[in-house]
C-alpha atoms as a PDB file:
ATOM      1  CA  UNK A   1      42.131  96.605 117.060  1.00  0.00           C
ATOM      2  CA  UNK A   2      43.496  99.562 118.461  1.00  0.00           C
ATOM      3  CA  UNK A   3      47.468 100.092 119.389  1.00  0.00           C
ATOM      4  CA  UNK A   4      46.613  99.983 122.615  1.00  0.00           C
ATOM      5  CA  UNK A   5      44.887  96.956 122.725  1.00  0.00           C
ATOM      6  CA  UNK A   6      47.275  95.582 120.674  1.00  0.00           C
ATOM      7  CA  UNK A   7      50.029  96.019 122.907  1.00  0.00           C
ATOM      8  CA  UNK A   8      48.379  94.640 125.798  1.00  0.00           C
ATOM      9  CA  UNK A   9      48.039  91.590 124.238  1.00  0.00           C
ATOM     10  CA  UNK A  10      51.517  91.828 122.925  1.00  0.00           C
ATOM     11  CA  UNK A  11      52.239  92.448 126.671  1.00  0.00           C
ATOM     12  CA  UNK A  12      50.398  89.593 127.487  1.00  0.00           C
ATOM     13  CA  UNK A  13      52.215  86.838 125.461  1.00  0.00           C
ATOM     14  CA  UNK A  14      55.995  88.463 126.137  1.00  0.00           C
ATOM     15  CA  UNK A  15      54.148  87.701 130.538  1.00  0.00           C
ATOM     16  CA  UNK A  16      53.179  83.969 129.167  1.00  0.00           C
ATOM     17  CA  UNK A  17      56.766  83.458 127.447  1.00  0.00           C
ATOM     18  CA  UNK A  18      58.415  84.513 130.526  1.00  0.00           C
ATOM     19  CA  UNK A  19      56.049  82.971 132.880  1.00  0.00           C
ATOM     20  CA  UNK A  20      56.630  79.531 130.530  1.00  0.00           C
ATOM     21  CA  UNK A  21      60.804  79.966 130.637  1.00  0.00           C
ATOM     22  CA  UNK A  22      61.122  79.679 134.413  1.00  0.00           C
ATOM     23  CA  UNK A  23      59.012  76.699 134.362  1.00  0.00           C
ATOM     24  CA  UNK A  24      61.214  75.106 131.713  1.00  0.00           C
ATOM     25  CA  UNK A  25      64.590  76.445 133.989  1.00  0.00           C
ATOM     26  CA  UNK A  26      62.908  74.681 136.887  1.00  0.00           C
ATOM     27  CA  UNK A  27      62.477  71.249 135.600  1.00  0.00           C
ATOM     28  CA  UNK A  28      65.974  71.940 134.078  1.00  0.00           C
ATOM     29  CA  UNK A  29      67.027  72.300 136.876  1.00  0.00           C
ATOM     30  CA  UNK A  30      65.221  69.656 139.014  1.00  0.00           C
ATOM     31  CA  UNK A  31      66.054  67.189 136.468  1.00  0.00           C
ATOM     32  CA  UNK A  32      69.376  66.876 137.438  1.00  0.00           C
ATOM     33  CA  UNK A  33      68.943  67.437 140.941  1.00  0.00           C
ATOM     34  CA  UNK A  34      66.570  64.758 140.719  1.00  0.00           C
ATOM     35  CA  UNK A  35      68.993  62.540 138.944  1.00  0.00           C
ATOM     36  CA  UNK A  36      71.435  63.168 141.901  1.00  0.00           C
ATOM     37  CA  UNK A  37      69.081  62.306 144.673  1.00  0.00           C
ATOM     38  CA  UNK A  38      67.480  59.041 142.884  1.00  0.00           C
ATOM     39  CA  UNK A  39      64.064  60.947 143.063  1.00  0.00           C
ATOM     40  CA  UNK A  40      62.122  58.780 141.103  1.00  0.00           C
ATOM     41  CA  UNK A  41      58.921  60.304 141.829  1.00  0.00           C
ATOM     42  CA  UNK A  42      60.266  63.881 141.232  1.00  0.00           C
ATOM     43  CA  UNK A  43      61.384  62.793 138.113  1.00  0.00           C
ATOM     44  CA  UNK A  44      58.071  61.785 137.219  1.00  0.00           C
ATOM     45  CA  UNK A  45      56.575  64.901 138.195  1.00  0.00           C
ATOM     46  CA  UNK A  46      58.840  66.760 135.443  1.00  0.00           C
ATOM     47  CA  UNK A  47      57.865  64.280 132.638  1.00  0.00           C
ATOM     48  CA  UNK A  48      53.928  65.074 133.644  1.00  0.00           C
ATOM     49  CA  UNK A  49      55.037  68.690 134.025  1.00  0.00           C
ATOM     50  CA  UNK A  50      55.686  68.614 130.152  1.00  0.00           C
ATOM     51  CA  UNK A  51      52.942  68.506 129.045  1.00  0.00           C
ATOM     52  CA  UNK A  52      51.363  71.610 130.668  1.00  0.00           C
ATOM     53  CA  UNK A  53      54.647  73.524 129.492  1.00  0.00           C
ATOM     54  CA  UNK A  54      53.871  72.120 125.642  1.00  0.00           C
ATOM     55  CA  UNK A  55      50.008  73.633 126.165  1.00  0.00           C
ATOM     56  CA  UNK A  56      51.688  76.749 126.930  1.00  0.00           C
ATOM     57  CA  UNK A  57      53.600  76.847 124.066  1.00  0.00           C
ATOM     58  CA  UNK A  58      50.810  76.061 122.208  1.00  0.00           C
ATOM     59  CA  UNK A  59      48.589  78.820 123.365  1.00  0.00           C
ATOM     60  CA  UNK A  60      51.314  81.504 123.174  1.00  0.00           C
ATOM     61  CA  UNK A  61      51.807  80.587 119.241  1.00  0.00           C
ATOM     62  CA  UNK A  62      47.779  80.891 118.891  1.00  0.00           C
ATOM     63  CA  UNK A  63      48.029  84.435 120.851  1.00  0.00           C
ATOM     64  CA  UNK A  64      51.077  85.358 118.069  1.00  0.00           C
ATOM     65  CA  UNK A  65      48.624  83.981 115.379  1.00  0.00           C
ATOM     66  CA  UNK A  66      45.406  85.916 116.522  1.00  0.00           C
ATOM     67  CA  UNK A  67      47.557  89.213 116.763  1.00  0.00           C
ATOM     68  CA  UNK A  68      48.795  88.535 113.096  1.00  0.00           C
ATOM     69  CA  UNK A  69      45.563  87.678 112.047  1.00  0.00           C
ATOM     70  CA  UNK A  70      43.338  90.767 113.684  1.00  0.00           C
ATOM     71  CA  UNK A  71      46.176  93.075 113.243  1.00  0.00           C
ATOM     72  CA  UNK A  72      48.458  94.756 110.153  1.00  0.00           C
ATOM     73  CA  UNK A  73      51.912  94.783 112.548  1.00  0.00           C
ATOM     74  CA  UNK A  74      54.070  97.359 111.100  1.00  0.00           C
ATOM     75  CA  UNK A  75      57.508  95.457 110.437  1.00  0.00           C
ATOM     76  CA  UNK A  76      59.369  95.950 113.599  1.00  0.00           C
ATOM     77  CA  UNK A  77      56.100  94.237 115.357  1.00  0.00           C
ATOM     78  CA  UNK A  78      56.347  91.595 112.582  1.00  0.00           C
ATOM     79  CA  UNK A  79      60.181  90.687 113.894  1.00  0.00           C
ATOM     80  CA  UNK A  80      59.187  90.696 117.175  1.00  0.00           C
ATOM     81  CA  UNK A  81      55.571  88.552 117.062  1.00  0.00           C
ATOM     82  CA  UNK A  82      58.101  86.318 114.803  1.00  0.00           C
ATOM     83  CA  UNK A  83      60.773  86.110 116.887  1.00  0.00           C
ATOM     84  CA  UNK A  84      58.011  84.859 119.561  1.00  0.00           C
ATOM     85  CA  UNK A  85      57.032  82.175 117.572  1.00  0.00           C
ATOM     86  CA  UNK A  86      60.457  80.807 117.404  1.00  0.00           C
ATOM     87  CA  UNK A  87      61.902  81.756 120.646  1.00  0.00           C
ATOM     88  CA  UNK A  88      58.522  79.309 122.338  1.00  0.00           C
ATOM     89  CA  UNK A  89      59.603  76.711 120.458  1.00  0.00           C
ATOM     90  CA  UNK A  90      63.146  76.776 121.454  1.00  0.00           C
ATOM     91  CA  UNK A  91      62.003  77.063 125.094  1.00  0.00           C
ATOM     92  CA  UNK A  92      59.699  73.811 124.861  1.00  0.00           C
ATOM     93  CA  UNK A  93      62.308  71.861 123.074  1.00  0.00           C
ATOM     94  CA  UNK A  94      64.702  72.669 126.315  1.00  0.00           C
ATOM     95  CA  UNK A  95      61.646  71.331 128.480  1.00  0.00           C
ATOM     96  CA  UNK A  96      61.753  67.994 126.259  1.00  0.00           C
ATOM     97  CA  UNK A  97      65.311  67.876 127.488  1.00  0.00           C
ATOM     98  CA  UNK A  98      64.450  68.236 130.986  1.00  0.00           C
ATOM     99  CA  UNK A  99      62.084  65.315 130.344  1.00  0.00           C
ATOM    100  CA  UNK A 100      64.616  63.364 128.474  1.00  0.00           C
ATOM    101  CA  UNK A 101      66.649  63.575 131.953  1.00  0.00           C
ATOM    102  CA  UNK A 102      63.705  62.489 134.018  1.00  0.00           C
ATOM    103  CA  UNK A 103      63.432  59.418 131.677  1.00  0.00           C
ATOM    104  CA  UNK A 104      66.704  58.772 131.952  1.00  0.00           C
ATOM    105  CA  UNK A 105      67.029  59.218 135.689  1.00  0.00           C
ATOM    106  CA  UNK A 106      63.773  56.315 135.802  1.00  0.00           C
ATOM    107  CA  UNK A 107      65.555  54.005 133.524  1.00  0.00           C
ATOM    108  CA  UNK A 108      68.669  53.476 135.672  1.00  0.00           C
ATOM    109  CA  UNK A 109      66.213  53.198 138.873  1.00  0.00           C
ATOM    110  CA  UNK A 110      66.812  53.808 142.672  1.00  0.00           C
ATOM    111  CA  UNK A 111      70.585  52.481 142.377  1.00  0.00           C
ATOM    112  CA  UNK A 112      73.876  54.094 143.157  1.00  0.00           C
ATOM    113  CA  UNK A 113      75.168  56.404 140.032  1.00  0.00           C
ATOM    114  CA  UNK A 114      78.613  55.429 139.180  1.00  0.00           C
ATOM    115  CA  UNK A 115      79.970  58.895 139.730  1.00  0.00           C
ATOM    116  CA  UNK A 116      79.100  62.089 141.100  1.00  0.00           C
ATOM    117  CA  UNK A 117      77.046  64.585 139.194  1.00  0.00           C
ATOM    118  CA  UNK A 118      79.770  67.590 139.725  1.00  0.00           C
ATOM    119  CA  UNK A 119      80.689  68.427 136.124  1.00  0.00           C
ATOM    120  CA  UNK A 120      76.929  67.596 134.631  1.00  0.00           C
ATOM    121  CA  UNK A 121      75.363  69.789 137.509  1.00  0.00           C
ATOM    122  CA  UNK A 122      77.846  72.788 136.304  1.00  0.00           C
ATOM    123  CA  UNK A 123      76.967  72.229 133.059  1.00  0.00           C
ATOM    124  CA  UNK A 124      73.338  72.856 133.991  1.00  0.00           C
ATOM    125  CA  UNK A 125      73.889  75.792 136.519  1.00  0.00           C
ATOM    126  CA  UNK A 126      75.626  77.503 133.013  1.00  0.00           C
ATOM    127  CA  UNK A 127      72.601  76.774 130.739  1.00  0.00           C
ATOM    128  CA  UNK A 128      70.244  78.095 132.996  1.00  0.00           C
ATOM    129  CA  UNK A 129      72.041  81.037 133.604  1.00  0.00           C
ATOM    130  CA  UNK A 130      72.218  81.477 130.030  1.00  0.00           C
ATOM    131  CA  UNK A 131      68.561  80.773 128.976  1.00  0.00           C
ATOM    132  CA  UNK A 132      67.503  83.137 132.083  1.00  0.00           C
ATOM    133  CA  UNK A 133      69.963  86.631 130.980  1.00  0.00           C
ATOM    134  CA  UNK A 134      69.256  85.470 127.036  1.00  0.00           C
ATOM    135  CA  UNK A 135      65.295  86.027 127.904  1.00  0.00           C
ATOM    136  CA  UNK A 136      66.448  89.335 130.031  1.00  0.00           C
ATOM    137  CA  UNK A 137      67.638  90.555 127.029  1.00  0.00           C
ATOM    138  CA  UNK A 138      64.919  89.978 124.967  1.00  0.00           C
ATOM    139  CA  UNK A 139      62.721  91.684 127.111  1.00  0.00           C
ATOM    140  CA  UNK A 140      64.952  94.258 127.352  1.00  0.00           C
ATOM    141  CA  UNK A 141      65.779  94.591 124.016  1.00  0.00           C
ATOM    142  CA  UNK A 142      69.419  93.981 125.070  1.00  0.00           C
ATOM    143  CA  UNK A 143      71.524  93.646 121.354  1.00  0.00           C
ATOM    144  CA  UNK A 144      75.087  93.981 123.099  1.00  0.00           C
ATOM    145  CA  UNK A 145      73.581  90.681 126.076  1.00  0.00           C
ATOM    146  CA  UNK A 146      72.472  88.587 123.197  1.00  0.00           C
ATOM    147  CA  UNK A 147      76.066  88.965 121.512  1.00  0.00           C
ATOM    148  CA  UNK A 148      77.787  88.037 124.776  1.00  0.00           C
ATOM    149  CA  UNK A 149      75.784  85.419 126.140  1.00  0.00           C
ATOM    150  CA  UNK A 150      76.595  82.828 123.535  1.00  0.00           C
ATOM    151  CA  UNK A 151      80.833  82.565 124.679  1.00  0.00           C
ATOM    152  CA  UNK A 152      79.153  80.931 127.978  1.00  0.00           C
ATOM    153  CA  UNK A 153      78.302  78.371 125.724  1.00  0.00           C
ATOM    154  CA  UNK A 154      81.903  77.022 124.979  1.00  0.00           C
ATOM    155  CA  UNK A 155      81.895  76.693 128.867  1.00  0.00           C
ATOM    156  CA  UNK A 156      79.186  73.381 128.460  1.00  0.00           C
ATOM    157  CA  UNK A 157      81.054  72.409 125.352  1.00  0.00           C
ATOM    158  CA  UNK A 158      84.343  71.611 127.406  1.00  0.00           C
ATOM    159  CA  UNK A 159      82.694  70.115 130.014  1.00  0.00           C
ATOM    160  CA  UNK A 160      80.554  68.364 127.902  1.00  0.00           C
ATOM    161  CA  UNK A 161      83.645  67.086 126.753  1.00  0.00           C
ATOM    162  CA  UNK A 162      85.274  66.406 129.969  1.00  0.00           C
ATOM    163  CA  UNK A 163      82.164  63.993 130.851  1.00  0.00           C
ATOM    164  CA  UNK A 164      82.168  62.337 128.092  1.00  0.00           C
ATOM    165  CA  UNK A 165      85.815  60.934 128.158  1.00  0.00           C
ATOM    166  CA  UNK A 166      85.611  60.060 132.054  1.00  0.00           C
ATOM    167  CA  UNK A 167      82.259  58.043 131.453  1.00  0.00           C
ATOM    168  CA  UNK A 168      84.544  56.206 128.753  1.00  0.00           C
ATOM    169  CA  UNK A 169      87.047  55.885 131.290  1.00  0.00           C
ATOM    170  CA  UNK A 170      84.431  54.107 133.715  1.00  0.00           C
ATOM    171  CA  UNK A 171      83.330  51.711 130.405  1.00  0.00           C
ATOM    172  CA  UNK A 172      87.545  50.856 129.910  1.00  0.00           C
ATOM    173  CA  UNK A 173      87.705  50.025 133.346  1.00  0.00           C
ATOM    174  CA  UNK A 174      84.698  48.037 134.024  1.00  0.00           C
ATOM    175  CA  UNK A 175      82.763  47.026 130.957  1.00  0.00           C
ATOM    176  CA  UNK A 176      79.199  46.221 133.228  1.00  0.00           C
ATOM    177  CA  UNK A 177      79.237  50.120 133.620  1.00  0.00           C
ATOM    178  CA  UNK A 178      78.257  50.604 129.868  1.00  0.00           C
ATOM    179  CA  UNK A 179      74.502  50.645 130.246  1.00  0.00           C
ATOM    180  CA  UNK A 180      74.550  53.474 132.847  1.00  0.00           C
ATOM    181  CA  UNK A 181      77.423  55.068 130.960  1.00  0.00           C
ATOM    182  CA  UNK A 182      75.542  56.085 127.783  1.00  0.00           C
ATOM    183  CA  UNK A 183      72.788  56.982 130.225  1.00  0.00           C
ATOM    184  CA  UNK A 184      74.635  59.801 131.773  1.00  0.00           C
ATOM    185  CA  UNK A 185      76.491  60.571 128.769  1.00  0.00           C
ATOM    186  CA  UNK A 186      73.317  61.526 127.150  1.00  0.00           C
ATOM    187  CA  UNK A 187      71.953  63.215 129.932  1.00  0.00           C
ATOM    188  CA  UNK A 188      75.381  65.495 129.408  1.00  0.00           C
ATOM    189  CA  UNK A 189      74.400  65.715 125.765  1.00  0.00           C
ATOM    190  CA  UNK A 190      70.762  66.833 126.780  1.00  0.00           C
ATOM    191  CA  UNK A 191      72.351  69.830 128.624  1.00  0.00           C
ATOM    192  CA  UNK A 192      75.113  70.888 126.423  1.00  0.00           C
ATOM    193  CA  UNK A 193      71.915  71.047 123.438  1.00  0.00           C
ATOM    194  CA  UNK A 194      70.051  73.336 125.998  1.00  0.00           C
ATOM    195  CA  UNK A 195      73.308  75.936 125.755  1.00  0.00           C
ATOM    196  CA  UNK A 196      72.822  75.532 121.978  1.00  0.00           C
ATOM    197  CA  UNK A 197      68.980  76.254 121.747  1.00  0.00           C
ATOM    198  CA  UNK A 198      69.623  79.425 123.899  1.00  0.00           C
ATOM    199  CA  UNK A 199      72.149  80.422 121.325  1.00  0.00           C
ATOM    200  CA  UNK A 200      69.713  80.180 118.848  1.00  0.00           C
ATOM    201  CA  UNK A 201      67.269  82.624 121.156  1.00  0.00           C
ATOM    202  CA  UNK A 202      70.088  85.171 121.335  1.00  0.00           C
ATOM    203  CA  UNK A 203      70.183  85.006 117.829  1.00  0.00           C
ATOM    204  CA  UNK A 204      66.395  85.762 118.064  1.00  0.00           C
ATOM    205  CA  UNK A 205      67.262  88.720 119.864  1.00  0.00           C
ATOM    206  CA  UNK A 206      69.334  90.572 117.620  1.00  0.00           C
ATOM    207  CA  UNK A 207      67.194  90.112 114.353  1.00  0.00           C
ATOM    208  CA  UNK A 208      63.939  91.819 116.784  1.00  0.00           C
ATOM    209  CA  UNK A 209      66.655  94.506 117.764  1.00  0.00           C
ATOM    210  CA  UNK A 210      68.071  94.901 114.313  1.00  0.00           C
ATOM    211  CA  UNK A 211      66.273  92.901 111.477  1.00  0.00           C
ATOM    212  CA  UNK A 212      69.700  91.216 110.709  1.00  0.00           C
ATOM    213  CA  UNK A 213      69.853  87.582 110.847  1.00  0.00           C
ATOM    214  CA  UNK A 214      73.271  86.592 112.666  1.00  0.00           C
ATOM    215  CA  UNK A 215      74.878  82.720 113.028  1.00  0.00           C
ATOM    216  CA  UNK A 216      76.529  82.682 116.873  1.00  0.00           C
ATOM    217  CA  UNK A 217      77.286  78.774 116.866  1.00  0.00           C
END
């Protein structure tokens, strides 16, 4: 294989990893939305989403594999093929926890939610805006984004925390509220692991940059 055929495929599966991360940051995104509005059939449509965004992954870990296999990648391509690998699955596991949302959204049904969405939908507006600059600056190559990206994270973690002791609040006050209580307390949970898993991509970013492994959390 020639360098110039091997980076157009290299080309090819940074396009599909893209391509593959704003699907995931839409049904992110939906999920909640979703959530909001009661949309049980637009929740459904994110859990049968899933699947096509685990095929993806799939196929861009066989496209790292046959470049491995059909190719001798000098080291730097190594990191970055590598990196790849790890950074797809850290992108499908967010799209399980858009699907975790969706099931949770169908599990408590058409009802009313006992409280507004306000702090969970900010914690969601911050992880996607996270996952989306963390994949800018891996395409980019961006150490000094990948090292700053990460503080956003304590952002989810408070609110996260915020959440969590007003659903117990709602439990305190009115014990018949605990079934939809851990609902949306995990759904908060789902989100403020999404801000973790792109921490771990930023951390991606600076070993394909540098070769140095680095711990963010």
């Amino acid at each position: 294989m020639s360098r110039d055929s091997f980076d157009r495929e290299l080309h090819e599966v940074k396009r599909n990893l893209f391509q593959v991360t704003g699907e995931v940051r839409k049904n992110l995104s939906a999920s909640v939305r979703y959530l909001e509005n009661r949309d049980m059939q637009g929740a459904a449509m994110i859990i049968e989403s899933d699947e096509i965004i685990n095929l993806r992954c799939i196929e861009i870990e066989e496209q790292c594999l046959n470049i491995i296999a059909t190719q001798q990648p000098v080291a730097t391509d190594l990191r970055l093929l590598f990196s790849i690998l790890q950074i797809s699955t850290e992108i499908e596991r967010i799209g399980d926890y858009a699907k975790g949302i969706a099931r949770i959204s169908q599990k408590i049904g058409p009802g009313k939610l006992i409280k507004p969405l306000l702090s969970i939908s900010r914690m969601e507006e911050i992880a996607n805006e996270m996952l989306d600059d963390a994949i800018r600056a891996f395409t980019e190559d961006d150490e000094k984004a990948a090292r700053e990206i990460p503080a956003r994270d304590l952002q989810i973690d408070v609110l996260y925390n915020q959440v969590h002791r007003e659903l117990l609040t709602f439990i305190l006050e009115k014990p018949s509220n605990i079934e939809q209580t851990m609902m949306l307390d995990w759904v908060a949970h789902n989100i403020e692991r999404v801000g973790d898993r792109v921490v771990n991509i930023c951390e991606r970013v600076i070993f394909t940059v540098t070769g140095v492994s680095v711990d963010l959390n």
